[in-house]
N, C-alpha and C. Protein backbone atom coordinates (compact mmCIF):
# COMPACT_ATOMS: atom_id res chain seq x y z
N UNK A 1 67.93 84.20 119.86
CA UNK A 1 68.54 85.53 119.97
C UNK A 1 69.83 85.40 120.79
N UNK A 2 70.51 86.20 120.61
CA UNK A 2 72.07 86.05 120.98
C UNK A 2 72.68 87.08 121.78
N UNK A 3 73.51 87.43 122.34
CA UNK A 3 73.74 88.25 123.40
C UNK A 3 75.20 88.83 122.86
N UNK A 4 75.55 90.00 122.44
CA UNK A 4 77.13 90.19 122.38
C UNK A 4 77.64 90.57 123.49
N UNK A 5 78.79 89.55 123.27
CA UNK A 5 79.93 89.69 124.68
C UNK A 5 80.50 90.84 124.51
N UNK A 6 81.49 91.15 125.54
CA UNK A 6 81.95 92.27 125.86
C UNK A 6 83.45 91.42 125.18
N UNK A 7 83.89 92.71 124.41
CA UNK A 7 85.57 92.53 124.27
C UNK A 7 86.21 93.47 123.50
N UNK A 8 87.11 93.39 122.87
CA UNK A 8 87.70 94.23 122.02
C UNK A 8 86.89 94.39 120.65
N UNK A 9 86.72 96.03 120.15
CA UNK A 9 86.01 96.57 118.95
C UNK A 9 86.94 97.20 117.91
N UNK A 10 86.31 97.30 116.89
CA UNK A 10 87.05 97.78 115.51
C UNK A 10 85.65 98.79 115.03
N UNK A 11 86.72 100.11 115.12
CA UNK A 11 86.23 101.12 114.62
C UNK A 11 86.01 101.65 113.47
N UNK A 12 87.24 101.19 112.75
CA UNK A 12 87.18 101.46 111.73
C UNK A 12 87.52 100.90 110.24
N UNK A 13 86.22 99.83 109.44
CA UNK A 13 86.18 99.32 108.78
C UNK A 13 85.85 99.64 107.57
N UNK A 14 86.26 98.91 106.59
CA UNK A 14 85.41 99.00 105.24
C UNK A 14 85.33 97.95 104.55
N UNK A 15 83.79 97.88 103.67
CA UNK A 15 83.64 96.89 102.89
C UNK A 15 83.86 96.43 101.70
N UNK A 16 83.57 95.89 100.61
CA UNK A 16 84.16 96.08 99.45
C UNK A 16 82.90 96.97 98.58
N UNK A 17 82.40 97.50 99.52
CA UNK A 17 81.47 98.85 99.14
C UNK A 17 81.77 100.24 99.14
N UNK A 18 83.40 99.94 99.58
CA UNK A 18 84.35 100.83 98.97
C UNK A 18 85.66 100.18 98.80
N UNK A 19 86.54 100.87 100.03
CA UNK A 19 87.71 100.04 99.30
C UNK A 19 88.39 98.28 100.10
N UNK A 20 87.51 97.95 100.49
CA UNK A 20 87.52 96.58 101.15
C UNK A 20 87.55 95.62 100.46
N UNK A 21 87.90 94.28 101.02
CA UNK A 21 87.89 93.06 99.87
C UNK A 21 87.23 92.46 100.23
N UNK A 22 86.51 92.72 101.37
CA UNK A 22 85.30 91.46 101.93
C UNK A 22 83.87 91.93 102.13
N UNK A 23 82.41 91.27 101.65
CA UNK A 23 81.35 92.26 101.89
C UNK A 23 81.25 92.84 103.26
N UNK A 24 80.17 93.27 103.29
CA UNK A 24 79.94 93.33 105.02
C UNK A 24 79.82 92.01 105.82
N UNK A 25 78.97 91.45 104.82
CA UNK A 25 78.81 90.20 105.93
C UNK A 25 79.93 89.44 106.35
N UNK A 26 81.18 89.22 105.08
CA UNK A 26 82.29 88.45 105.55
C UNK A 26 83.06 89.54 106.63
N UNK A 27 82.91 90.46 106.31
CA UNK A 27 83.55 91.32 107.44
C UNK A 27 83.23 91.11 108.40
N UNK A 28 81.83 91.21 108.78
CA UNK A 28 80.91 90.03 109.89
C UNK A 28 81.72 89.02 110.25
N UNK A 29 81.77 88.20 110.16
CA UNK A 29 82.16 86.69 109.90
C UNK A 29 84.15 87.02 110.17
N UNK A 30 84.77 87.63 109.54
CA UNK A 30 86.09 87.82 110.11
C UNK A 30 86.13 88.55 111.73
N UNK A 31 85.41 89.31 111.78
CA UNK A 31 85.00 90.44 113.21
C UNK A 31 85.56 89.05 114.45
N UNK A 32 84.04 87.95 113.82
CA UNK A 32 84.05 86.41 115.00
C UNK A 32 85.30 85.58 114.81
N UNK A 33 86.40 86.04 113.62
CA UNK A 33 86.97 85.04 114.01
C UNK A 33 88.50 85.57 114.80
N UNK A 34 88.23 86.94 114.65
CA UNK A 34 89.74 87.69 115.45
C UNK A 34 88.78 87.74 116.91
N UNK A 35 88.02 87.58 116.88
CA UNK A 35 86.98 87.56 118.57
C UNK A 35 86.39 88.87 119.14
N UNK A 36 86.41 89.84 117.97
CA UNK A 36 85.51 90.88 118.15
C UNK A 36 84.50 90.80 118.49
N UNK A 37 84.33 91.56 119.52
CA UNK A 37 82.52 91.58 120.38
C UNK A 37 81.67 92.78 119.36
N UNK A 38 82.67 94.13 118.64
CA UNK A 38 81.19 94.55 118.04
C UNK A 38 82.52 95.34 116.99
N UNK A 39 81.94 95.78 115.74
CA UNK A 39 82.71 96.63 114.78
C UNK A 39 81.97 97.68 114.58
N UNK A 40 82.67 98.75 113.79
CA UNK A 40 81.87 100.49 113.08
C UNK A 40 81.88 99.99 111.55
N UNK A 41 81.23 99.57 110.70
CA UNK A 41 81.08 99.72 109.38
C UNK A 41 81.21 101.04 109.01
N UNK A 42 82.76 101.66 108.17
CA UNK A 42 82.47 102.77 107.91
C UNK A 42 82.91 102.96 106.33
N UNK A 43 82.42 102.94 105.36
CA UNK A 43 82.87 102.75 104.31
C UNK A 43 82.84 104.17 103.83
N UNK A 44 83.76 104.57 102.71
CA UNK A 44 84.18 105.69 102.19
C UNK A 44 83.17 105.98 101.63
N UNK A 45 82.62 107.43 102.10
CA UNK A 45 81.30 107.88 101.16
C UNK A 45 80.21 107.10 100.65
N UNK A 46 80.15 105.99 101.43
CA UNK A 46 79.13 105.04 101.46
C UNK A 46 78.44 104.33 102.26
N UNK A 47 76.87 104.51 102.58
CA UNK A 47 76.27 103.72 103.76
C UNK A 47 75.58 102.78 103.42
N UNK A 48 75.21 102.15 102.01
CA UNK A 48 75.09 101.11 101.63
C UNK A 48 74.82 99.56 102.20
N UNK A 49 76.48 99.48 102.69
CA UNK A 49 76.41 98.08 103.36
C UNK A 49 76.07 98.00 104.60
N UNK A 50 75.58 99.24 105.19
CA UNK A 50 75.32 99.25 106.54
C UNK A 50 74.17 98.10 106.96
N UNK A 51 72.98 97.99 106.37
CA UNK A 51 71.75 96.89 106.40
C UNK A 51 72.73 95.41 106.56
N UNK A 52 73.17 94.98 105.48
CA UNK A 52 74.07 93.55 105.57
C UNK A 52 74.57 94.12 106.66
N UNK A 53 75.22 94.47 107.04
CA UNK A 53 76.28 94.36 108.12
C UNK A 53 75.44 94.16 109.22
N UNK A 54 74.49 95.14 109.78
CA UNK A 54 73.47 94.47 110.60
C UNK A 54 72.86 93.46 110.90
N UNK A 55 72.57 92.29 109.50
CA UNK A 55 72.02 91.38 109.15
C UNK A 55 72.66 90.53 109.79
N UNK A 56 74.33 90.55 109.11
CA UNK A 56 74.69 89.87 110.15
C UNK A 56 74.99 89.81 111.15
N UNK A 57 75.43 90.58 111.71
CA UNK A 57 75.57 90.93 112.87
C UNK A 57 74.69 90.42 114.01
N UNK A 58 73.72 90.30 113.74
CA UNK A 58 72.29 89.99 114.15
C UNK A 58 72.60 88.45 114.74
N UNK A 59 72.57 88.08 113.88
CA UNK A 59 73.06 86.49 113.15
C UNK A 59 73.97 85.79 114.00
N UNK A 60 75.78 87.01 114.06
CA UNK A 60 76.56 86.39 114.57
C UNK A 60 77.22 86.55 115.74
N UNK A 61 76.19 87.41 116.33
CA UNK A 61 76.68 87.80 117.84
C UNK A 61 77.48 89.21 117.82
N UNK A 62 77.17 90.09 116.72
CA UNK A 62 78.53 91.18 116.93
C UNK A 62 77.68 92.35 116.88
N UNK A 63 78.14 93.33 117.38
CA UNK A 63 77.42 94.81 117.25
C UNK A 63 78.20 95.41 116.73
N UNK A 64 76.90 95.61 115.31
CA UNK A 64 77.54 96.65 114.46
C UNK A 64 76.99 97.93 114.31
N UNK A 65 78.38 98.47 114.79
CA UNK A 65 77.89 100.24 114.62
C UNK A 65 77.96 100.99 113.40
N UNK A 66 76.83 101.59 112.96
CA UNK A 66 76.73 102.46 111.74
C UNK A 66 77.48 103.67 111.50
N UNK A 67 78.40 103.69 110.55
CA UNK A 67 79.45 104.90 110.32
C UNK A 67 79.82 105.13 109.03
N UNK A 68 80.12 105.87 108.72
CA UNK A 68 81.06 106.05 107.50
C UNK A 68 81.76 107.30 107.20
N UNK A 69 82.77 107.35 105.91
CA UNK A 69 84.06 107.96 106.59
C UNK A 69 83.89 108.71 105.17
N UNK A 70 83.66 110.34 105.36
CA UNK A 70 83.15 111.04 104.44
C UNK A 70 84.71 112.01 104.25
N UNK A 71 85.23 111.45 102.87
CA UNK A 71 86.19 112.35 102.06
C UNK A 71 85.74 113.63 102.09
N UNK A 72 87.07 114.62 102.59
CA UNK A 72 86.30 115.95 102.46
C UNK A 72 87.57 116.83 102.41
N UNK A 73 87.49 118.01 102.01
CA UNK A 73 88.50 118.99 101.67
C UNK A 73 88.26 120.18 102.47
N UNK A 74 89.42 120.79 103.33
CA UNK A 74 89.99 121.73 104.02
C UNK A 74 91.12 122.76 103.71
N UNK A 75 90.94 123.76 103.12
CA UNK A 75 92.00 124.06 102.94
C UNK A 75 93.07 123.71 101.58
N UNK A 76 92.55 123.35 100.79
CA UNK A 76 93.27 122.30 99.73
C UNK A 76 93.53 120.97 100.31
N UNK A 77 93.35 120.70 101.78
CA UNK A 77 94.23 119.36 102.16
C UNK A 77 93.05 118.46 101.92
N UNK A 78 93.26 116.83 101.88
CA UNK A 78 92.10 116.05 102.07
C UNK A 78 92.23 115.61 103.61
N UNK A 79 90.84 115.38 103.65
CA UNK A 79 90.70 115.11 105.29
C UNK A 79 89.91 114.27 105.04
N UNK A 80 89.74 113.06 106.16
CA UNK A 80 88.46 112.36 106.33
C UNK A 80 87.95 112.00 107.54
N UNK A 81 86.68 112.33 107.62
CA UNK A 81 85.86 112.65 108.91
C UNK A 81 85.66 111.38 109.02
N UNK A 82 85.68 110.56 109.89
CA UNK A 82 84.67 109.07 110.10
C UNK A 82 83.53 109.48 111.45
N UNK A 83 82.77 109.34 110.89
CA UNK A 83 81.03 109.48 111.38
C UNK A 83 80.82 108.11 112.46
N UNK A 84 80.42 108.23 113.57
CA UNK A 84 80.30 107.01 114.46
C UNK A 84 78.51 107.07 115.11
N UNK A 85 78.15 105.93 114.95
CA UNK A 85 76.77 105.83 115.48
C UNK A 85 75.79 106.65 114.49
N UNK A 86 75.82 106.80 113.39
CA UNK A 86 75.26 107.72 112.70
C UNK A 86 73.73 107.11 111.99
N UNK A 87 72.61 108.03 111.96
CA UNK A 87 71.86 107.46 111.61
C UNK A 87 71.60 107.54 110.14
N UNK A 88 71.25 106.66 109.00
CA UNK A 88 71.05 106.80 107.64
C UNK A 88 69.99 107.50 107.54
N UNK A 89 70.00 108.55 106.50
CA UNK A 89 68.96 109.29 106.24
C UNK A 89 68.98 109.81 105.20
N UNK A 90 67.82 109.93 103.84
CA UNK A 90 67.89 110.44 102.65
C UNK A 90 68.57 111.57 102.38
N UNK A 91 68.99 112.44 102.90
CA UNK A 91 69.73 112.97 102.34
C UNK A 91 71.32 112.83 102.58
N UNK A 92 72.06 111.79 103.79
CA UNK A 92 73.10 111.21 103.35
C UNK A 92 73.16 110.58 102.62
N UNK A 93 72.02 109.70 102.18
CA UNK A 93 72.07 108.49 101.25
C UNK A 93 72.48 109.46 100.07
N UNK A 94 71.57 110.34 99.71
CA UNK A 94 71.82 111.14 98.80
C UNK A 94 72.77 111.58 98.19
N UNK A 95 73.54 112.26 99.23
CA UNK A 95 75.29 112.93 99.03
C UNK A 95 75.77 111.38 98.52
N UNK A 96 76.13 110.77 99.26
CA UNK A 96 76.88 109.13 99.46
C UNK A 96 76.69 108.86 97.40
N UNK A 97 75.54 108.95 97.78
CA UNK A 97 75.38 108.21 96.07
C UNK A 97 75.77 109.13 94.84
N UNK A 98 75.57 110.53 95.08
CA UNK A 98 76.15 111.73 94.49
C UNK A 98 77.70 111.18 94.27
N UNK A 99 78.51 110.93 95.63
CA UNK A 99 79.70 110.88 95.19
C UNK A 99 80.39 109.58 94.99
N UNK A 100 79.74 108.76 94.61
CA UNK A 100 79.66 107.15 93.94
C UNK A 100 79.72 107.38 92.41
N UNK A 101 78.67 108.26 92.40
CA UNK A 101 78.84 108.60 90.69
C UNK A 101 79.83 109.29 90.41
N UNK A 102 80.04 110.37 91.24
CA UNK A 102 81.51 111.27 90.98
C UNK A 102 82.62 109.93 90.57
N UNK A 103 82.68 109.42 91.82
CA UNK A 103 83.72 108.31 91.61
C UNK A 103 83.96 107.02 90.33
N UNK A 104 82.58 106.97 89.48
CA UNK A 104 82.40 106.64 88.35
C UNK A 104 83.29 107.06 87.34
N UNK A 105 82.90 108.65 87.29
CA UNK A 105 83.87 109.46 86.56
C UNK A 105 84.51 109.81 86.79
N UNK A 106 84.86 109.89 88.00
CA UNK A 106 86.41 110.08 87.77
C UNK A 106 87.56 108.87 87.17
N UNK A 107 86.73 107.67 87.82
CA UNK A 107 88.10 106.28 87.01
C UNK A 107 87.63 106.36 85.72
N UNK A 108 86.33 106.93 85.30
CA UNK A 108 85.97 106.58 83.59
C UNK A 108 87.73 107.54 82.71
N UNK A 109 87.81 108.52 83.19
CA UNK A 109 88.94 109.44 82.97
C UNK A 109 90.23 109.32 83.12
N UNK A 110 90.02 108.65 84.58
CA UNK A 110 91.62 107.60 84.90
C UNK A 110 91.61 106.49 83.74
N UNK A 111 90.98 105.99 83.56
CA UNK A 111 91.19 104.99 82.38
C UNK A 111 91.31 105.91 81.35
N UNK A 112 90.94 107.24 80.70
CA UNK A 112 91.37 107.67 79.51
C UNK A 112 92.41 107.83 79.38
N UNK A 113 93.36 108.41 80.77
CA UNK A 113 94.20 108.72 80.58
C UNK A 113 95.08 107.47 80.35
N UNK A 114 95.34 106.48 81.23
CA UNK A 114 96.24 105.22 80.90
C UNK A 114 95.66 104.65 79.50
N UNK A 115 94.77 105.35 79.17
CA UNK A 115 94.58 104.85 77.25
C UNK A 115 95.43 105.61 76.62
N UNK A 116 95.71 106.88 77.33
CA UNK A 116 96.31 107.92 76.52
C UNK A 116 98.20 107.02 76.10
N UNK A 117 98.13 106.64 77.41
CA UNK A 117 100.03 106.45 77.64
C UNK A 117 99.82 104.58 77.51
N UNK A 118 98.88 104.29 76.13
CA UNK A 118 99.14 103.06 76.01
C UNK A 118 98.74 101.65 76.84
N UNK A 119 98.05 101.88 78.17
CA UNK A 119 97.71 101.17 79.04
C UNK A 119 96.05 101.23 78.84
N UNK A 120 95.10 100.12 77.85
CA UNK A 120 94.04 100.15 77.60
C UNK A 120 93.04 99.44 78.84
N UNK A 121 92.53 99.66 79.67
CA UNK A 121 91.86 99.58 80.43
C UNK A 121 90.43 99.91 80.57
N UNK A 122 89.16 98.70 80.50
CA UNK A 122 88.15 99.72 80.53
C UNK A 122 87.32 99.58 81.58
N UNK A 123 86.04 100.60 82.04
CA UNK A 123 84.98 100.20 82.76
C UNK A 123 85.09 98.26 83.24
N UNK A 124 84.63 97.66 82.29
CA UNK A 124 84.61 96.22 81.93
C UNK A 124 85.53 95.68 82.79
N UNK A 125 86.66 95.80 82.65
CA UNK A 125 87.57 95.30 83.23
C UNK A 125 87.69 95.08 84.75
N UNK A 126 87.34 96.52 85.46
CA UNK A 126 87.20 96.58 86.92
C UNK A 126 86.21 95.91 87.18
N UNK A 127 86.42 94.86 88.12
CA UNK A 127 86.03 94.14 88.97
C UNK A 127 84.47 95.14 89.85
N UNK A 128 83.16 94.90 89.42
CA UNK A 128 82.40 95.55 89.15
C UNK A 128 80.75 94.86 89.72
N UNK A 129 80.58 95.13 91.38
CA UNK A 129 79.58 94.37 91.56
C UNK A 129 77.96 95.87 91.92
N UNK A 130 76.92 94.99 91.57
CA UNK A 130 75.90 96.60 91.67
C UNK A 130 75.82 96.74 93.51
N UNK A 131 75.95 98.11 93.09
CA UNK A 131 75.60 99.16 94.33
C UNK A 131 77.34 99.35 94.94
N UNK A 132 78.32 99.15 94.34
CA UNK A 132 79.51 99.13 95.38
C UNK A 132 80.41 100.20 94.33
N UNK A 133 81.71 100.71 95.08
CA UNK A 133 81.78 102.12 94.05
C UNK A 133 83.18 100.67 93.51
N UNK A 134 84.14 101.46 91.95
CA UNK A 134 85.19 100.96 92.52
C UNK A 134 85.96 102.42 92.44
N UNK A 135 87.06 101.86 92.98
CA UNK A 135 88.43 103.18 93.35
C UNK A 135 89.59 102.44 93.16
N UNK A 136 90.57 103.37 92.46
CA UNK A 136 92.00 103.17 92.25
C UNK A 136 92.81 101.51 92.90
N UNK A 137 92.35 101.28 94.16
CA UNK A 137 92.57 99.81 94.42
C UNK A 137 91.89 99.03 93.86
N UNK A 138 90.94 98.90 93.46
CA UNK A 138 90.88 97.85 92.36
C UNK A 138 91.12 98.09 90.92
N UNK A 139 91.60 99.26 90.42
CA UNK A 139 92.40 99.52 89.27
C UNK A 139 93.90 99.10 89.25
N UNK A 140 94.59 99.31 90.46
CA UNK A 140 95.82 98.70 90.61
C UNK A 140 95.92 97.52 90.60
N UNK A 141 94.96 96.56 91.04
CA UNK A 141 94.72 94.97 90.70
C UNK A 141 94.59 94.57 89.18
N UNK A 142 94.31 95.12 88.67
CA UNK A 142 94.06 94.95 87.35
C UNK A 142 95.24 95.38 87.08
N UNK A 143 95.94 96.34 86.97
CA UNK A 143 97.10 96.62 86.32
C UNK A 143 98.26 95.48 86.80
N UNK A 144 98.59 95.06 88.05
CA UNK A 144 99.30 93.72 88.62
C UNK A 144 98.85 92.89 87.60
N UNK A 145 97.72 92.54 87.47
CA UNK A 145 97.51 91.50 86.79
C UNK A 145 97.55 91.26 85.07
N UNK A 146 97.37 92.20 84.56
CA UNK A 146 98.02 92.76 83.40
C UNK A 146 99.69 92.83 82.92
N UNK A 147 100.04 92.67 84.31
CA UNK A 147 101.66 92.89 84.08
C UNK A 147 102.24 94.26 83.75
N UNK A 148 101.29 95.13 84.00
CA UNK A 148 101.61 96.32 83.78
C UNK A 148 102.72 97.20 84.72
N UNK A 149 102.24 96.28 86.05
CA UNK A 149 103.47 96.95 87.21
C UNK A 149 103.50 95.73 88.16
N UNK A 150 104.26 95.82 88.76
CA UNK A 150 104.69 94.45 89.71
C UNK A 150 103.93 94.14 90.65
N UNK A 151 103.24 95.51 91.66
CA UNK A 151 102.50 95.97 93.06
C UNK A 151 101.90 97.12 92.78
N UNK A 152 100.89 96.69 93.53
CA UNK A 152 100.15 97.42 93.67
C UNK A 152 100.57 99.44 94.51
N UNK A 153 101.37 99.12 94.89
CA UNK A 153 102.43 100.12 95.35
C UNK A 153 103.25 100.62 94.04
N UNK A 154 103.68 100.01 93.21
CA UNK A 154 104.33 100.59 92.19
C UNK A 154 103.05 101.35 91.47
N UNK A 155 101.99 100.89 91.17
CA UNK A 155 100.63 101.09 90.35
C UNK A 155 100.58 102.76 91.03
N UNK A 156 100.56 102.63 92.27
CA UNK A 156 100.16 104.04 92.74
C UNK A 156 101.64 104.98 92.41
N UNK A 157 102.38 104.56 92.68
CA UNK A 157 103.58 105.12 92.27
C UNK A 157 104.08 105.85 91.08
N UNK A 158 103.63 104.63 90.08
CA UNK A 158 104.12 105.05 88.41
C UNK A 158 102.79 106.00 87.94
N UNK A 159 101.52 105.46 88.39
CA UNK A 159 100.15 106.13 87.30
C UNK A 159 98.83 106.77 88.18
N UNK A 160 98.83 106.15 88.94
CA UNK A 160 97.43 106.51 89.77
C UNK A 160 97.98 106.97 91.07
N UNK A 161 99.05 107.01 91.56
CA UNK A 161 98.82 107.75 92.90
C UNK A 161 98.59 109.25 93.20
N UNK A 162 98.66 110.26 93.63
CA UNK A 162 98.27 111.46 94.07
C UNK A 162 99.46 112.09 93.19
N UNK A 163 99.24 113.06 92.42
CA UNK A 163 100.60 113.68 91.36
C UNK A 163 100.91 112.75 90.51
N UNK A 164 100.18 111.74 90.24
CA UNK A 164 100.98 111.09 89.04
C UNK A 164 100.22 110.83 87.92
N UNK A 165 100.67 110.78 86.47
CA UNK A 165 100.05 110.91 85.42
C UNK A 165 98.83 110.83 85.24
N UNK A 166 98.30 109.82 85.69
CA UNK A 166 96.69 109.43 85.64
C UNK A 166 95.81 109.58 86.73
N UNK A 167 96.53 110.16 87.04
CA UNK A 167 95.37 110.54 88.19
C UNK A 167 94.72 111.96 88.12
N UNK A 168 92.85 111.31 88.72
CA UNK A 168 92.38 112.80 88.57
C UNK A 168 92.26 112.71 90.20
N UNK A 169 91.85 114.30 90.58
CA UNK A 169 90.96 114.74 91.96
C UNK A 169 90.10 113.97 91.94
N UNK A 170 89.62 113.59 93.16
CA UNK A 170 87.98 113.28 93.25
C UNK A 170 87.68 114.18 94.03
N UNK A 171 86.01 113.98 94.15
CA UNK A 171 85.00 115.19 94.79
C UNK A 171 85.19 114.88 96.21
N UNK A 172 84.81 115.87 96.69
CA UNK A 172 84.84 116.13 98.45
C UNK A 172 84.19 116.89 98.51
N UNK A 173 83.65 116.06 100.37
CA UNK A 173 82.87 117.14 100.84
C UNK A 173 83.21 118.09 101.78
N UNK A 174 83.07 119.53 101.82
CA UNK A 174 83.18 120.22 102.73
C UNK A 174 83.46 119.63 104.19
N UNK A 175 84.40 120.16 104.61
CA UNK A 175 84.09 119.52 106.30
C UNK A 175 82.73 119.82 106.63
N UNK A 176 82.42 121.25 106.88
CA UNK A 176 80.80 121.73 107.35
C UNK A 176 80.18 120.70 106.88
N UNK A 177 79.85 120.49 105.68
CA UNK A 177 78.59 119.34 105.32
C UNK A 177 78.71 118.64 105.65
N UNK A 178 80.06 117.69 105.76
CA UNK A 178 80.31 116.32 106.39
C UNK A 178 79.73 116.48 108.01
N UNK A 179 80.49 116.87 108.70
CA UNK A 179 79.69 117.38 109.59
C UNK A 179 78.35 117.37 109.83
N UNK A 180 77.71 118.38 109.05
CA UNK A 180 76.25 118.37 109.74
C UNK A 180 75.71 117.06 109.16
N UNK A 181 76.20 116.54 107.98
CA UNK A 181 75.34 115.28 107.64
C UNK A 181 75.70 114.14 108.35
């Protein structure tokens, strides 16, 4: 058993259980090598990787705090709450997975539309592991790599960013709910 040191923490993370490129555990594993004593796993509308992250954590000397960072709408604006120390419980799991599927359909639609304007893209294509959502950053990878746009910055720019052709809304939660959940 292992003891975590005291040092500098990271609050606010994500895995590729949303929009991250590393699981939890490598997130783990990067935490030890910038010399983090403990991180917040907080993934977008997802508590998922919270268990791995513990696992390792366990493992590699780091304390990991349970969080996640619940998309939510105010006003027309988007806001996002990040949740700290939070405990998992069926009915966050619940919401969380509610809006995993939202997030399904909504890229199933983002891809109709870049079918619409000639850019064939499908489900298939996105980079696609079980239990993890994907979102617009890993649609913009695919389009880079397609040659469709140069960056991933242009990707959001020309088709998928906020006001632009292919893009839909996604779901949100109320602040209140975020909140009490």
């Amino acid at each position: 058993m292992c003891k975590v040191k005291e040092g500098q923490v990271d609050l606010h993370t994500h895995s590729n259980f949303s929009d991250g490129s590393l699981s939890p555990a490598e997130l783990v594993e990067e935490a030890v090598w910038k010399g983090l004593s403990a991180i917040a796993l907080t993934d977008h509308d997802n508590i998922d990787g919270l268990s791995l992250a513990a696992e390792a954590g366990k493992q590699l000397c780091v304390e990991i705090i349970h969080g996640v960072e619940l998309s939510c709408e105010m006003d027309d604006i988007e806001v996002h709450i990040v949740g700290l120390f939070i405990e998992p419980n069926d009915e966050l799991r619940q919401r969380c997975d509610e809006m995993c599927h939202a997030r399904e359909s909504r890229m199933e639609r983002i891809l109709e539309k870049l079918g619409d304007m000639g850019i064939n893209i499908t489900m298939d294509d996105l980079p696609q592991e079980a239990g993890k959502s994907v979102g617009r950053p890993h649609l913009a990878k695919v389009l880079v790599e397609r040659g469709v746009v140069k960056s991933i910055g242009e990707a959001f720019a020309r088709y998928i960013g906020d006001n632009c052709p292919a893009n839909v809304s996604k779901d949100r939660f109320s602040v209140e709910e975020a909140v009490r959940l």
